[in-house]
N, C-alpha and C. Protein backbone atom coordinates (compact mmCIF):
# COMPACT_ATOMS: atom_id res chain seq x y z
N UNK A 1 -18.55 -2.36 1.26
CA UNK A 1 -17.92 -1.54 2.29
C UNK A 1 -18.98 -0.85 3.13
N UNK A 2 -20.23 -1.31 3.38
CA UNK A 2 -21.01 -0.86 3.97
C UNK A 2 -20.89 -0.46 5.12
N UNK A 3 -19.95 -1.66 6.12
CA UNK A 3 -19.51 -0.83 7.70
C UNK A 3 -18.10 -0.07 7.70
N UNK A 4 -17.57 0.12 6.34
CA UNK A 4 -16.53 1.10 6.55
C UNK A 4 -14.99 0.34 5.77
N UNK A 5 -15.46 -1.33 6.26
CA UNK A 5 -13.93 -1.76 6.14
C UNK A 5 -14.19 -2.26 4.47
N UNK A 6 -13.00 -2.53 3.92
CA UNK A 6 -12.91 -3.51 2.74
C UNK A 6 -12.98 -5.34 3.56
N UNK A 7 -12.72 -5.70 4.76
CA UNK A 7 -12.41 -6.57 5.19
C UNK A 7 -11.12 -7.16 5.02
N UNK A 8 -10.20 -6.43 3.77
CA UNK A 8 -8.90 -7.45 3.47
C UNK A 8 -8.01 -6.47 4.14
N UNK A 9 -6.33 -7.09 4.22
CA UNK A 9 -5.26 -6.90 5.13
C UNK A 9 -4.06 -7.19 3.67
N UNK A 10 -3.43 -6.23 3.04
CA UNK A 10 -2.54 -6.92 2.79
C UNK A 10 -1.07 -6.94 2.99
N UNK A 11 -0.54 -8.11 2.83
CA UNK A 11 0.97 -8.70 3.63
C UNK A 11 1.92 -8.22 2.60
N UNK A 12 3.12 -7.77 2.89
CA UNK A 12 4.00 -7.69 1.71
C UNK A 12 5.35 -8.27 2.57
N UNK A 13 5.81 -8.75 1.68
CA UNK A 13 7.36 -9.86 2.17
C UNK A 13 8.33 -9.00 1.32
N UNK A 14 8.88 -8.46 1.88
CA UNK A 14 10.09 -7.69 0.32
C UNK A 14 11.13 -8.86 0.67
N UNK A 15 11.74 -9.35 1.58
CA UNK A 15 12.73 -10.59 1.44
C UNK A 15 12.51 -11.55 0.11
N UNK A 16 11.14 -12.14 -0.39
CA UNK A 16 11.27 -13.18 -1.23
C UNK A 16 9.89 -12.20 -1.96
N UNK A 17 9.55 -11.34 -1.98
CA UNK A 17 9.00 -10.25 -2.96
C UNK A 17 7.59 -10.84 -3.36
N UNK A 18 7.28 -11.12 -1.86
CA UNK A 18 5.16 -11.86 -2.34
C UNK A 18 4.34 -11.46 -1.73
N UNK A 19 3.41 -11.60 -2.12
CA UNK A 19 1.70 -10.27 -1.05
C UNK A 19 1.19 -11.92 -1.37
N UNK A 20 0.40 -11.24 0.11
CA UNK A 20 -0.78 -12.19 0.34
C UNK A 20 -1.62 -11.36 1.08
N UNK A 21 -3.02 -11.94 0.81
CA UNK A 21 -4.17 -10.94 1.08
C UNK A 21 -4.86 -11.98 2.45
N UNK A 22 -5.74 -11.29 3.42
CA UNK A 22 -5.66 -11.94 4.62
C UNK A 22 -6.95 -11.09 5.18
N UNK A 23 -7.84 -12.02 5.55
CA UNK A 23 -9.10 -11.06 6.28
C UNK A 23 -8.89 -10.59 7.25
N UNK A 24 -9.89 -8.75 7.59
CA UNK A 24 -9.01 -8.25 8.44
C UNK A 24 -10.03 -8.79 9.83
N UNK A 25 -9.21 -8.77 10.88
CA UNK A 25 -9.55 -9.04 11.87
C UNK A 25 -10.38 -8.61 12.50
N UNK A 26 -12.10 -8.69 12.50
CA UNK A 26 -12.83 -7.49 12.80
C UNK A 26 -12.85 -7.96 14.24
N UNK A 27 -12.40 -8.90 15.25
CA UNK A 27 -12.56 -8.65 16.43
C UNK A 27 -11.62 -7.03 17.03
N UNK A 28 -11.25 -7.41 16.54
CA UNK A 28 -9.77 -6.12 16.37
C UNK A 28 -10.11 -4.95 16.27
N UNK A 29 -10.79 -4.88 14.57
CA UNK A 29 -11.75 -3.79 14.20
C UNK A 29 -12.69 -3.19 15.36
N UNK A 30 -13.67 -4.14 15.93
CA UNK A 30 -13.90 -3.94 16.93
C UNK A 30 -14.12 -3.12 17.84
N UNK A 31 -13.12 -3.89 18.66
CA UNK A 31 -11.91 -3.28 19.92
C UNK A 31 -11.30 -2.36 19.83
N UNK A 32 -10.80 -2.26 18.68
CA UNK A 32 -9.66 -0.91 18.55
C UNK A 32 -9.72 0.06 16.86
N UNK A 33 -10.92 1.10 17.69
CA UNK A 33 -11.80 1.04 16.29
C UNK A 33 -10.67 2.48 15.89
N UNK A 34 -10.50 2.60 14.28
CA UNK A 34 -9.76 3.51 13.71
C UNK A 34 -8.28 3.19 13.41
N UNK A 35 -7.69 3.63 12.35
CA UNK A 35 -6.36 3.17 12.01
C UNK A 35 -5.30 2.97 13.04
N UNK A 36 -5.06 4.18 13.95
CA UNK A 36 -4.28 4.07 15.05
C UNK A 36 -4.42 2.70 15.86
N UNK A 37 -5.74 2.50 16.26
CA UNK A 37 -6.16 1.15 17.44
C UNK A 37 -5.89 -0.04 16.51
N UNK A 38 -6.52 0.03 15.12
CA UNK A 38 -5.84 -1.19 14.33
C UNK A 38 -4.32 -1.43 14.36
N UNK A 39 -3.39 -0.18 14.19
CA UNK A 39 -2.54 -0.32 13.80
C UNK A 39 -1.35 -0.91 14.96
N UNK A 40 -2.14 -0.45 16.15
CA UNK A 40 -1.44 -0.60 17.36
C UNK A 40 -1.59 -1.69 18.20
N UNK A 41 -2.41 -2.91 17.48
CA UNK A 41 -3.26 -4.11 17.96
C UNK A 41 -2.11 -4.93 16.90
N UNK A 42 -2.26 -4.79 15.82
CA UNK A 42 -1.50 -5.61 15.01
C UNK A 42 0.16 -5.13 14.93
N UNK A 43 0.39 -4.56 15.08
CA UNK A 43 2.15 -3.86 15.76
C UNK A 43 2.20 -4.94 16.67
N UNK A 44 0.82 -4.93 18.05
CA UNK A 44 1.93 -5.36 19.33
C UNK A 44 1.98 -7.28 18.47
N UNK A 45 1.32 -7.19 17.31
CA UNK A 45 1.68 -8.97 17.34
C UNK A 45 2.52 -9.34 16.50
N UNK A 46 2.89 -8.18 15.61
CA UNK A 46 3.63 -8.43 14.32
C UNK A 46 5.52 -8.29 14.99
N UNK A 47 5.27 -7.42 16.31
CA UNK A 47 6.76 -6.97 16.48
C UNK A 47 7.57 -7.77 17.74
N UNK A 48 8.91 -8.30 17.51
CA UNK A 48 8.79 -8.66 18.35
C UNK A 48 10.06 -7.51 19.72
N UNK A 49 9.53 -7.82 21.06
CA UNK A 49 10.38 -7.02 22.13
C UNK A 49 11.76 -6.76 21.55
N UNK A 50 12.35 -5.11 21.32
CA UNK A 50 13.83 -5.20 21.56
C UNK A 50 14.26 -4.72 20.12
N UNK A 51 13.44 -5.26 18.95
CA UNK A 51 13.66 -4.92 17.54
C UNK A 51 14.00 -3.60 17.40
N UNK A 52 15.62 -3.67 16.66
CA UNK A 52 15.90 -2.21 16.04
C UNK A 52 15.12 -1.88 15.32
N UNK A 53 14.44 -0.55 15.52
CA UNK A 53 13.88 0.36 14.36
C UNK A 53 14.34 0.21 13.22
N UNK A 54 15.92 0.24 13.45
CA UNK A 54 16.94 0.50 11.41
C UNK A 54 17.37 -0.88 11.15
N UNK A 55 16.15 -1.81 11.31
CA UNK A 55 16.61 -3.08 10.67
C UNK A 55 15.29 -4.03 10.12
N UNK A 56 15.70 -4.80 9.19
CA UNK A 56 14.31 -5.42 8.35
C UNK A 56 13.57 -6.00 9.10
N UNK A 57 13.84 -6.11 10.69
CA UNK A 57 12.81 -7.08 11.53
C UNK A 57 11.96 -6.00 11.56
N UNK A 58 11.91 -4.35 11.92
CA UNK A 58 10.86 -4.01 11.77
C UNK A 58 10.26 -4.03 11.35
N UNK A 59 8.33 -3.82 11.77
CA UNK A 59 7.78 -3.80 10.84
C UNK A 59 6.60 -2.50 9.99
N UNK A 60 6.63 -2.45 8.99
CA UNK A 60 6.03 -0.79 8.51
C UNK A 60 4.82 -0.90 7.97
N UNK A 61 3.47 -0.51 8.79
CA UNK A 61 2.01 -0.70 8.61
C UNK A 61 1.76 0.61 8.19
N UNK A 62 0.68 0.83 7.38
CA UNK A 62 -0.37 1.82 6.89
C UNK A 62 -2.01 1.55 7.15
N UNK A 63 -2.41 2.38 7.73
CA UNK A 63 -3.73 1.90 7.85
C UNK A 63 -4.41 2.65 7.66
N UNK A 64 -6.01 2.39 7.34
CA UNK A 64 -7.16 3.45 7.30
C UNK A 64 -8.27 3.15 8.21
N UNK A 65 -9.02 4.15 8.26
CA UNK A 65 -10.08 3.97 9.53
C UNK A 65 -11.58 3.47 9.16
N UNK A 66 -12.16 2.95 9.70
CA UNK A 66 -13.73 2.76 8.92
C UNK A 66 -14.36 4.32 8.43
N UNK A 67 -14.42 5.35 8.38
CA UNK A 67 -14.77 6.56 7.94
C UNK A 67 -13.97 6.98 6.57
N UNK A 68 -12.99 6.25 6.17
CA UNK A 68 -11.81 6.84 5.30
C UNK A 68 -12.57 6.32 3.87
N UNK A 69 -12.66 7.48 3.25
CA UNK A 69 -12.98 7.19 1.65
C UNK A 69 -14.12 7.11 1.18
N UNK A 70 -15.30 7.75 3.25
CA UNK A 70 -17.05 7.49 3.05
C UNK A 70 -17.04 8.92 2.78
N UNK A 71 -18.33 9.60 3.05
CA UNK A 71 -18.71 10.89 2.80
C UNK A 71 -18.28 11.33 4.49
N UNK A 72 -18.30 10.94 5.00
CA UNK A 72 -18.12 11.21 7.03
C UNK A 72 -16.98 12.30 6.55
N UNK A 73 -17.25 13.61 7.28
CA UNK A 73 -16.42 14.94 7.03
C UNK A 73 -14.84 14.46 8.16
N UNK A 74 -13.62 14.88 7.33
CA UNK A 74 -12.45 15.21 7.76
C UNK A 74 -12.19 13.61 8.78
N UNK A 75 -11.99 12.75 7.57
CA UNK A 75 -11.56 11.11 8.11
C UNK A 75 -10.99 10.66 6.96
N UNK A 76 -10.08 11.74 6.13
CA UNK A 76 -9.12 11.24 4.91
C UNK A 76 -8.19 10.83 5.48
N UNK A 77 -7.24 10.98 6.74
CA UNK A 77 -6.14 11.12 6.71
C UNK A 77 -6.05 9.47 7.14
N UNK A 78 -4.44 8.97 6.24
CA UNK A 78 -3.75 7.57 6.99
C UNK A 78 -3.02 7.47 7.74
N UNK A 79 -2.59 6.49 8.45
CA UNK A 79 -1.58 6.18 9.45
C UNK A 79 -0.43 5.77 9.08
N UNK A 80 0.95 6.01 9.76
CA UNK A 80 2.05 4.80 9.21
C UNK A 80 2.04 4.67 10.64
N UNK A 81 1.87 2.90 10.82
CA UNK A 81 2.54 2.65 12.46
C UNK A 81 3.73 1.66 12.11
N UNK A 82 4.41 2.25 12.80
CA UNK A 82 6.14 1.42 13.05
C UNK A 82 6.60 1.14 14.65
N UNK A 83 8.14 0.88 14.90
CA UNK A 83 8.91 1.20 15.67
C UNK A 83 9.36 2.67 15.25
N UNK A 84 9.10 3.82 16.48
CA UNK A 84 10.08 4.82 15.56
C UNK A 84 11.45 4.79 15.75
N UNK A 85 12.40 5.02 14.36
CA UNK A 85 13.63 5.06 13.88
C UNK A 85 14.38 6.28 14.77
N UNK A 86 13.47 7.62 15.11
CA UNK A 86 13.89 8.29 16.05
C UNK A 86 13.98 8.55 17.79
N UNK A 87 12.70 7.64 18.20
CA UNK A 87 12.46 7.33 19.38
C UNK A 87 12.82 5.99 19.82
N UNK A 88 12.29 5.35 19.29
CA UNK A 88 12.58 3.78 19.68
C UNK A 88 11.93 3.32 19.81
N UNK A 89 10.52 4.10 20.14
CA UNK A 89 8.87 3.37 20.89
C UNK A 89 7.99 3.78 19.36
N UNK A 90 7.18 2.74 20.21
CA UNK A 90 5.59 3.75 19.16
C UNK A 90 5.73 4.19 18.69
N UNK A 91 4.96 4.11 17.08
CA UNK A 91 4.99 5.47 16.47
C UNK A 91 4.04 5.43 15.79
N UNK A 92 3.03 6.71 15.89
CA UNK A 92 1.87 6.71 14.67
C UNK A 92 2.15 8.00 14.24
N UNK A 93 2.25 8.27 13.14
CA UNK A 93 2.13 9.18 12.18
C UNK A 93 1.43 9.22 10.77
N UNK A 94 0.66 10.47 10.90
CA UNK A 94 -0.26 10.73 10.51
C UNK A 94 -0.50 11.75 8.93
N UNK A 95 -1.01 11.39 7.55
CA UNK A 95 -0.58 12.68 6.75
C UNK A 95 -2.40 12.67 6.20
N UNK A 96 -2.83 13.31 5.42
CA UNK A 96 -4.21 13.53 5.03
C UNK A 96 -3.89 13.61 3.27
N UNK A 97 -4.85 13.81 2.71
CA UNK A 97 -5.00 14.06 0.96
C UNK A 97 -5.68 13.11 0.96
N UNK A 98 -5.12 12.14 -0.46
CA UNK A 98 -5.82 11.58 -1.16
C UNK A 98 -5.30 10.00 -0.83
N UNK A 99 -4.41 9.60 -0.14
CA UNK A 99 -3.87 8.79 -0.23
C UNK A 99 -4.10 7.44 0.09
N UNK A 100 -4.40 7.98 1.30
CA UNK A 100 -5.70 7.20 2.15
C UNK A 100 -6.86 6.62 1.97
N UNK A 101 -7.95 7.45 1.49
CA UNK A 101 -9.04 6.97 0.65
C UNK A 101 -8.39 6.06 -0.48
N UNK A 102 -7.37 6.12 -1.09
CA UNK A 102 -6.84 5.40 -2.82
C UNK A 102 -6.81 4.24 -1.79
N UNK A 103 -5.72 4.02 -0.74
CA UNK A 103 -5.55 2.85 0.05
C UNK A 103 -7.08 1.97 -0.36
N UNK A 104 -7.78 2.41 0.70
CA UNK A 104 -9.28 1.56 0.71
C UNK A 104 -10.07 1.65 -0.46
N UNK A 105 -10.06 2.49 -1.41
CA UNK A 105 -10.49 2.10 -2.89
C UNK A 105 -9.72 1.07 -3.72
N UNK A 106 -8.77 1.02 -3.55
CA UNK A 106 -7.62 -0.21 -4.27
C UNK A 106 -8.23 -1.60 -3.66
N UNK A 107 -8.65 -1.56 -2.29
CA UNK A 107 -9.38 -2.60 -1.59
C UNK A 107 -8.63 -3.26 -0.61
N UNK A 108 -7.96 -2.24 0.02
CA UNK A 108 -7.53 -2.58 1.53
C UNK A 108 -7.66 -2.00 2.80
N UNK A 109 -7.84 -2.00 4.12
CA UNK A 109 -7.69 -1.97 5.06
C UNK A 109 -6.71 -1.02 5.52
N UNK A 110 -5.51 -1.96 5.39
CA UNK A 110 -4.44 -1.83 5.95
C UNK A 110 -3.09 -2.59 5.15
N UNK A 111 -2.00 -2.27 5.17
CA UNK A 111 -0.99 -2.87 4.98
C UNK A 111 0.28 -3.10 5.98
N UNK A 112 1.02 -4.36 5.72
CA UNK A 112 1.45 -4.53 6.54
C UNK A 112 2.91 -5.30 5.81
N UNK A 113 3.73 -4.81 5.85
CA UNK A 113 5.38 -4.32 5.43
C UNK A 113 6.33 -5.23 5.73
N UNK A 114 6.81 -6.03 5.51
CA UNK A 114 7.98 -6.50 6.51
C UNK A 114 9.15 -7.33 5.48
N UNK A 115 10.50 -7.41 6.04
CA UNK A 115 11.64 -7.79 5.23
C UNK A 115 12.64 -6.82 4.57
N UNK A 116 13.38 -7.46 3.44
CA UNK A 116 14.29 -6.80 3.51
C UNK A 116 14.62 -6.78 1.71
N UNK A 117 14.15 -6.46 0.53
CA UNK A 117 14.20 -6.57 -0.80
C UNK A 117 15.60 -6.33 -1.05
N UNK A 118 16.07 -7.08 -2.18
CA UNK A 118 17.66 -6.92 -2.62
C UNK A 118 17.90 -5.61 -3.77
N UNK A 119 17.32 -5.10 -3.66
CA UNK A 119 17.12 -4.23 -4.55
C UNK A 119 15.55 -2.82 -4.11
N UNK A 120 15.83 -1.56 -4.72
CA UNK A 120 15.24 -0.84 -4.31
C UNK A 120 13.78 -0.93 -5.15
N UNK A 121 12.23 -0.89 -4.36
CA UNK A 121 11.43 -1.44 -5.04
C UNK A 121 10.17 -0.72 -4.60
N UNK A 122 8.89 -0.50 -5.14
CA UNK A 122 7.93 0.10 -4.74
C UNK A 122 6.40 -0.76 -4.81
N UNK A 123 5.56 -0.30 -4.24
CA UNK A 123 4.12 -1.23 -4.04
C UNK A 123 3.30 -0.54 -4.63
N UNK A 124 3.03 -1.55 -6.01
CA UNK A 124 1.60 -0.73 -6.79
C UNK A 124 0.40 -1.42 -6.31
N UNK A 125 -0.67 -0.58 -6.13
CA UNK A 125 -1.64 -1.45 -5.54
C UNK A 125 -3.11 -0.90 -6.58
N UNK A 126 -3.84 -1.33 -6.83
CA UNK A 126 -5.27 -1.04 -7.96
C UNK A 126 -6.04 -2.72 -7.91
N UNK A 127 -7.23 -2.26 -7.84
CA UNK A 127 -8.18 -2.77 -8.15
C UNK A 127 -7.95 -4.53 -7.26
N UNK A 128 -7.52 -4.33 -5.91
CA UNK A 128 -7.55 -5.45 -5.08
C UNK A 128 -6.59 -6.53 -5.27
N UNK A 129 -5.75 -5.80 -6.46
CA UNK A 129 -3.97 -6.63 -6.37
C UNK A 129 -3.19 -5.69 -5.87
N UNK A 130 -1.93 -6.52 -5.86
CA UNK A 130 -0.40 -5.70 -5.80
C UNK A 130 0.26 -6.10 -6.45
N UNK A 131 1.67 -5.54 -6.39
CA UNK A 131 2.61 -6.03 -7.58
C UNK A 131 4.01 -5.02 -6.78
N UNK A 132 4.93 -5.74 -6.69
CA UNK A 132 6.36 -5.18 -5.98
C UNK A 132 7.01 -4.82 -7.87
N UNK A 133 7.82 -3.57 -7.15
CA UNK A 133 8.14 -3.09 -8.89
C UNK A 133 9.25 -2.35 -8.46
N UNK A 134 10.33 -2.61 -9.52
CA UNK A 134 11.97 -2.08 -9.45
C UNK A 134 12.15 -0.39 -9.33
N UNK A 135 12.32 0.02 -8.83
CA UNK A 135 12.57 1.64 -7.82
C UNK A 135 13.76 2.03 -8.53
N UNK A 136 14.38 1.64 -9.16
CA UNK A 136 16.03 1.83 -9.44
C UNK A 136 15.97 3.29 -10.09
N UNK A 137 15.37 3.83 -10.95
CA UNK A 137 15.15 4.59 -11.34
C UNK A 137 14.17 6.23 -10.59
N UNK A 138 14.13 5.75 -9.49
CA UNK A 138 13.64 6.46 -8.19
C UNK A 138 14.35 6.58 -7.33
N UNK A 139 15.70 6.06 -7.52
CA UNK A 139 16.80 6.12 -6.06
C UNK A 139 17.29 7.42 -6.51
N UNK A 140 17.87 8.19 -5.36
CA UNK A 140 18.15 9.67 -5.20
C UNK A 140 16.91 10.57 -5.69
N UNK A 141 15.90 10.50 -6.03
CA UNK A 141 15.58 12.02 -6.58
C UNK A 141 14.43 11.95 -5.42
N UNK A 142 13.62 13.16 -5.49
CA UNK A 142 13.09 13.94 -4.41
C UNK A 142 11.94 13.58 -4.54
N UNK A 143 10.50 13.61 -3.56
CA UNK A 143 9.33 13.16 -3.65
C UNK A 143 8.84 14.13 -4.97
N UNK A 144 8.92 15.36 -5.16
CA UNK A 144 8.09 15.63 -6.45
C UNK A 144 8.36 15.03 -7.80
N UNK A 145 9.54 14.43 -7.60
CA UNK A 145 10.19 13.80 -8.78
C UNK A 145 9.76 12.33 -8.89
N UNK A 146 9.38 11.54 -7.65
CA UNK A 146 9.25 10.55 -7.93
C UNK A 146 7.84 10.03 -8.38
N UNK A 147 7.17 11.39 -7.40
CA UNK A 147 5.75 11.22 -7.85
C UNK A 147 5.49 11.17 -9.67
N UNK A 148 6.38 12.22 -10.04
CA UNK A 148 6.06 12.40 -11.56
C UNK A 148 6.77 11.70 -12.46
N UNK A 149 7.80 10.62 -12.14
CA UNK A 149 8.26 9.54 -12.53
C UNK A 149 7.35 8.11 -12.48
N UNK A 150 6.31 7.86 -11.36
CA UNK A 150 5.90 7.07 -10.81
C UNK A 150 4.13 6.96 -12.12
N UNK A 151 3.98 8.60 -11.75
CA UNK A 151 2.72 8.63 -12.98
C UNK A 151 3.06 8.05 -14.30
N UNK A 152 4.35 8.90 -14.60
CA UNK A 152 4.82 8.73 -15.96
C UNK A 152 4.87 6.96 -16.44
N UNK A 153 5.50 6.48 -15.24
CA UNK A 153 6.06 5.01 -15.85
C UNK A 153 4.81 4.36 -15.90
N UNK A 154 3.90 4.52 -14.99
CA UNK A 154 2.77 3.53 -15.03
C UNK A 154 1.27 4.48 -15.84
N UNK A 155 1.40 5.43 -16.43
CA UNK A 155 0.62 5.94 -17.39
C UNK A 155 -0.63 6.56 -16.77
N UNK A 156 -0.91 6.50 -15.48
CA UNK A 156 -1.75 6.89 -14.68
C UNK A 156 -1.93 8.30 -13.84
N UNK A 157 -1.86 9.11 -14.63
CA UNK A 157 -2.40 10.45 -14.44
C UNK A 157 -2.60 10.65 -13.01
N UNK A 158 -3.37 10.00 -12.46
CA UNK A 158 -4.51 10.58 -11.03
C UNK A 158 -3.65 9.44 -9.99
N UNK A 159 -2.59 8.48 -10.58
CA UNK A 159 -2.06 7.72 -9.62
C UNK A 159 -1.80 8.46 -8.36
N UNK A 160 -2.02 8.08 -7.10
CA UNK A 160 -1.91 8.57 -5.69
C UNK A 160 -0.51 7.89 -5.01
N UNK A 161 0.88 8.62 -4.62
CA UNK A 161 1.90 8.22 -4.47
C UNK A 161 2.39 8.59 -2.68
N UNK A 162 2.89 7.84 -2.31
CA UNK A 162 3.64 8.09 -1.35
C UNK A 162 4.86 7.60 -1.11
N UNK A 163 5.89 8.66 -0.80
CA UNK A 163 7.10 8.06 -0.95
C UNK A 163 8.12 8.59 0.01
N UNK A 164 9.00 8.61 -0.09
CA UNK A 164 10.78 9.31 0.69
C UNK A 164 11.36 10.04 -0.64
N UNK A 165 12.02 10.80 0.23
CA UNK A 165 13.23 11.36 -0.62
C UNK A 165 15.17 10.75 -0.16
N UNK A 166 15.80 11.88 -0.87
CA UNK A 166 16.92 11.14 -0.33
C UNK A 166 17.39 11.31 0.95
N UNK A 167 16.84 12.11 1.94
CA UNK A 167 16.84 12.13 3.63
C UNK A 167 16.11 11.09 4.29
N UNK A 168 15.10 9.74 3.62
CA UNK A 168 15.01 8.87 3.70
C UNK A 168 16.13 7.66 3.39
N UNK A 169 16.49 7.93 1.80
CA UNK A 169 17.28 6.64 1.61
C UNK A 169 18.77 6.79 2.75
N UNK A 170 19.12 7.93 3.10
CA UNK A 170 19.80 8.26 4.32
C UNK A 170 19.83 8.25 5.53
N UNK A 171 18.55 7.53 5.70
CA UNK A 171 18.06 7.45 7.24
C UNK A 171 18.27 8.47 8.15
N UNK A 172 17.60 9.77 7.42
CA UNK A 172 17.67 10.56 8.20
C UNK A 172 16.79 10.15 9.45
N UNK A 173 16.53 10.47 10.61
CA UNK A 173 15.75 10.00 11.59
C UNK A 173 14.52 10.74 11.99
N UNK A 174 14.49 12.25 10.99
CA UNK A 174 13.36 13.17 10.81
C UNK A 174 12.81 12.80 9.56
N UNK A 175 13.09 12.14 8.71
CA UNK A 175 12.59 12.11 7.34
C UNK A 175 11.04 11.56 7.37
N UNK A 176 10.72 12.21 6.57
CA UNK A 176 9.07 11.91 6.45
C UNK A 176 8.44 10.93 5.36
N UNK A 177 7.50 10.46 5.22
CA UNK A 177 7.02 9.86 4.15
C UNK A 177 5.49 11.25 3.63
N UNK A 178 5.95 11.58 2.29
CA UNK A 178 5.39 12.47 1.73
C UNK A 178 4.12 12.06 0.76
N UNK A 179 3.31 12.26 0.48
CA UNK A 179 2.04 11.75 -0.48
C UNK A 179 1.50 13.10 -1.37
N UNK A 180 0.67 13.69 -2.24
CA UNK A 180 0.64 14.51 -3.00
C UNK A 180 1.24 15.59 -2.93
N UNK A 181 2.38 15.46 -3.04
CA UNK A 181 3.53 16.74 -2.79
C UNK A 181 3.53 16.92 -1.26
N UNK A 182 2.64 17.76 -0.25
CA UNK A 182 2.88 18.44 0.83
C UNK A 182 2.41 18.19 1.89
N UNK A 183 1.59 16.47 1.66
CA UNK A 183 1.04 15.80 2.81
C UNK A 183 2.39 14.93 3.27
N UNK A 184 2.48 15.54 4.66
CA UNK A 184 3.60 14.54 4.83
C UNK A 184 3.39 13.83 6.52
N UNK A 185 3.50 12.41 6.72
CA UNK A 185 3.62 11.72 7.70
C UNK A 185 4.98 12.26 8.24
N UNK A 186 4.92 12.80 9.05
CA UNK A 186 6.71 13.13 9.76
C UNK A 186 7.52 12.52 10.65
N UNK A 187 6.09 12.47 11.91
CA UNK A 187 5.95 12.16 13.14
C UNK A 187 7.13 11.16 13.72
N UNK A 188 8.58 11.22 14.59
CA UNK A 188 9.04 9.89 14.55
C UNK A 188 10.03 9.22 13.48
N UNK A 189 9.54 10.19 12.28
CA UNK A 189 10.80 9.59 11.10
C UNK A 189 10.61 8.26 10.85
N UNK A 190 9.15 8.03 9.65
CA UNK A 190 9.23 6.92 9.49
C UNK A 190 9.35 7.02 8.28
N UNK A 191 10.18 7.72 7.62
CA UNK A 191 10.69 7.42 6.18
C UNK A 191 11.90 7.57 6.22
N UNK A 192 12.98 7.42 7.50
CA UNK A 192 14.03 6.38 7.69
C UNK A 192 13.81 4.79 7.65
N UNK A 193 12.66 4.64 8.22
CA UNK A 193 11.99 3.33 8.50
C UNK A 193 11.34 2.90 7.13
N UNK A 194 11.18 3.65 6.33
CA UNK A 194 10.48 2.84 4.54
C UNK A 194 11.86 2.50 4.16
N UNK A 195 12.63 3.34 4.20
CA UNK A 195 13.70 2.52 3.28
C UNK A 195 14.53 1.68 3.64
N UNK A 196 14.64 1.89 5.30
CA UNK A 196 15.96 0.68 6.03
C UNK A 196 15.44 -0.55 5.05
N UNK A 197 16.38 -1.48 4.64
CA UNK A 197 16.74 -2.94 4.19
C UNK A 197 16.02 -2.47 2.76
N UNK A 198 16.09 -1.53 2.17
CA UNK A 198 15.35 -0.81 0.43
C UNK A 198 13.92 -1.34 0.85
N UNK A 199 13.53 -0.93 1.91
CA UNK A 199 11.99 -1.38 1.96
C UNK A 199 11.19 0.45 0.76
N UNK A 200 11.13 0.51 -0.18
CA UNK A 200 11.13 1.16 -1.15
C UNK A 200 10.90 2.66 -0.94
N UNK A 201 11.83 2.94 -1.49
CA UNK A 201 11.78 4.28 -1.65
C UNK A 201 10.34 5.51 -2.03
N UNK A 202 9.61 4.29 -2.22
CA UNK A 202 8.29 5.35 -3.17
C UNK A 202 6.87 3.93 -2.84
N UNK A 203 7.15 3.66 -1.32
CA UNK A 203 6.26 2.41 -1.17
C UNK A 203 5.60 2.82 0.23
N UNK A 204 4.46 2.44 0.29
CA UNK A 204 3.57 1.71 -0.98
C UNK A 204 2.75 2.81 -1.79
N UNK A 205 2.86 2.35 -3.18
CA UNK A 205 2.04 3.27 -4.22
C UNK A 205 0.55 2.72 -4.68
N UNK A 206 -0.45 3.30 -3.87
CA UNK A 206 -1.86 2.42 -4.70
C UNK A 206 -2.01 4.00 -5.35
N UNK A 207 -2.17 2.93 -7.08
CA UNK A 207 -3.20 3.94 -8.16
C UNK A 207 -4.65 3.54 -7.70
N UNK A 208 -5.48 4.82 -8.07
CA UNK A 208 -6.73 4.74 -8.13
C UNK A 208 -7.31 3.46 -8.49
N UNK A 209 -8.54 3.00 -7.91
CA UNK A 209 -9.09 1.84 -8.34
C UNK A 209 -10.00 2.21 -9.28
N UNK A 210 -10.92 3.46 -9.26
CA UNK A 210 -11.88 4.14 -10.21
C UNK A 210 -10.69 5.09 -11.25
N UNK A 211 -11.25 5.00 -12.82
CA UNK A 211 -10.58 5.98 -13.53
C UNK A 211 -11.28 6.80 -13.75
């Protein structure tokens, strides 16, 4: 990670429930340097004109910046770029902690969301895999709850979570996506947008890659 990036991108399909990992585009990197310019380069190709926000064609990116997870002061924070669920246009929203850095220590870039899972489901991410995992037991309760459900089930203490509550699974159109309790992406209501089509309630979750 010497210039910042991990180089990988990864894909998640919740329709038929498969990741694939994909080099990231450093012309891109580039051009449109920092999570936002990434996120807003690969939006305009992933989306197409006209797509409802509250439907599985959207699509729901996270990204980090080349500074995220180095020593470079106050470059923790990640991105979610979507359609927003409350506007209709653009949307970057923004939360800080720990969550971000876990992103690019797990060994990604960026992620990139799309489909529609038959069931409610979350994204564990560590040590340069993923793994889609059954949420059922996370539907209705509140981000502090899920966070401490999420540690509990997967035994990981220092696991780094981001998720919705139930003003998400409701599509509320203010609902936020929340990460160590009180970091919260708000901007736009894109945690109406995590859960439209059960795109997961508590997704994506990368545990630490270092214990």
């Amino acid at each position: 990670m010497a210039d910042g990036y991990t180089h990988k991108v990864l894909r998640v399909d919740l329709s038929t429930e498969k990741t694939s990992i994909e080099p990231l585009n450093m012309d891109y990197a580039k051009q449109f340097i920092g999570g936002k310019g990434l996120g807003a380069r690969y939006l305009f190709d992933e989306l197409k004109p006209g797509t409802d926000p509250l439907s599985p064609e959207n699509v729901l990116t996270v990204w980090t910046g080349p500074g995220v997870g180095t020593l470079v002061p106050l470059t923790s924070r990640y991105v979610i770029v979507t359609k927003s669920p409350l506007t209709g246009t653009f949307l970057d929203s923004y939360a800080g902690g720990y969550f971000g850095p876990e992103v690019k220590y797990a060994g990604f870039d960026g992620l990139i969301i799309k489909g529609k899972a038959k069931k409610p489901v979350y994204l564990w991410l560590t040590d340069g895999k993923a793994e889609i995992r059954d949420a059922k037991n996370l539907w209705g309760k509140d981000t502090y709850k899920t966070e401490e459900l999420i540690r509990k089930e997967t035994g990981e203490k220092a696991a780094r979570v981001a998720c919705i509550g139930p003003a998400g699974e409701k599509l509320g159109l203010i609902s936020s996506v929340t990460s160590d309790l009180t970091r919260t992406a708000g901007r736009g209501g894109p945690g109406a947008g995590s859960w439209y089509g059960r795109r997961a309630p508590s997704a994506p979750c990368p545990c630490p890659s270092r214990r």
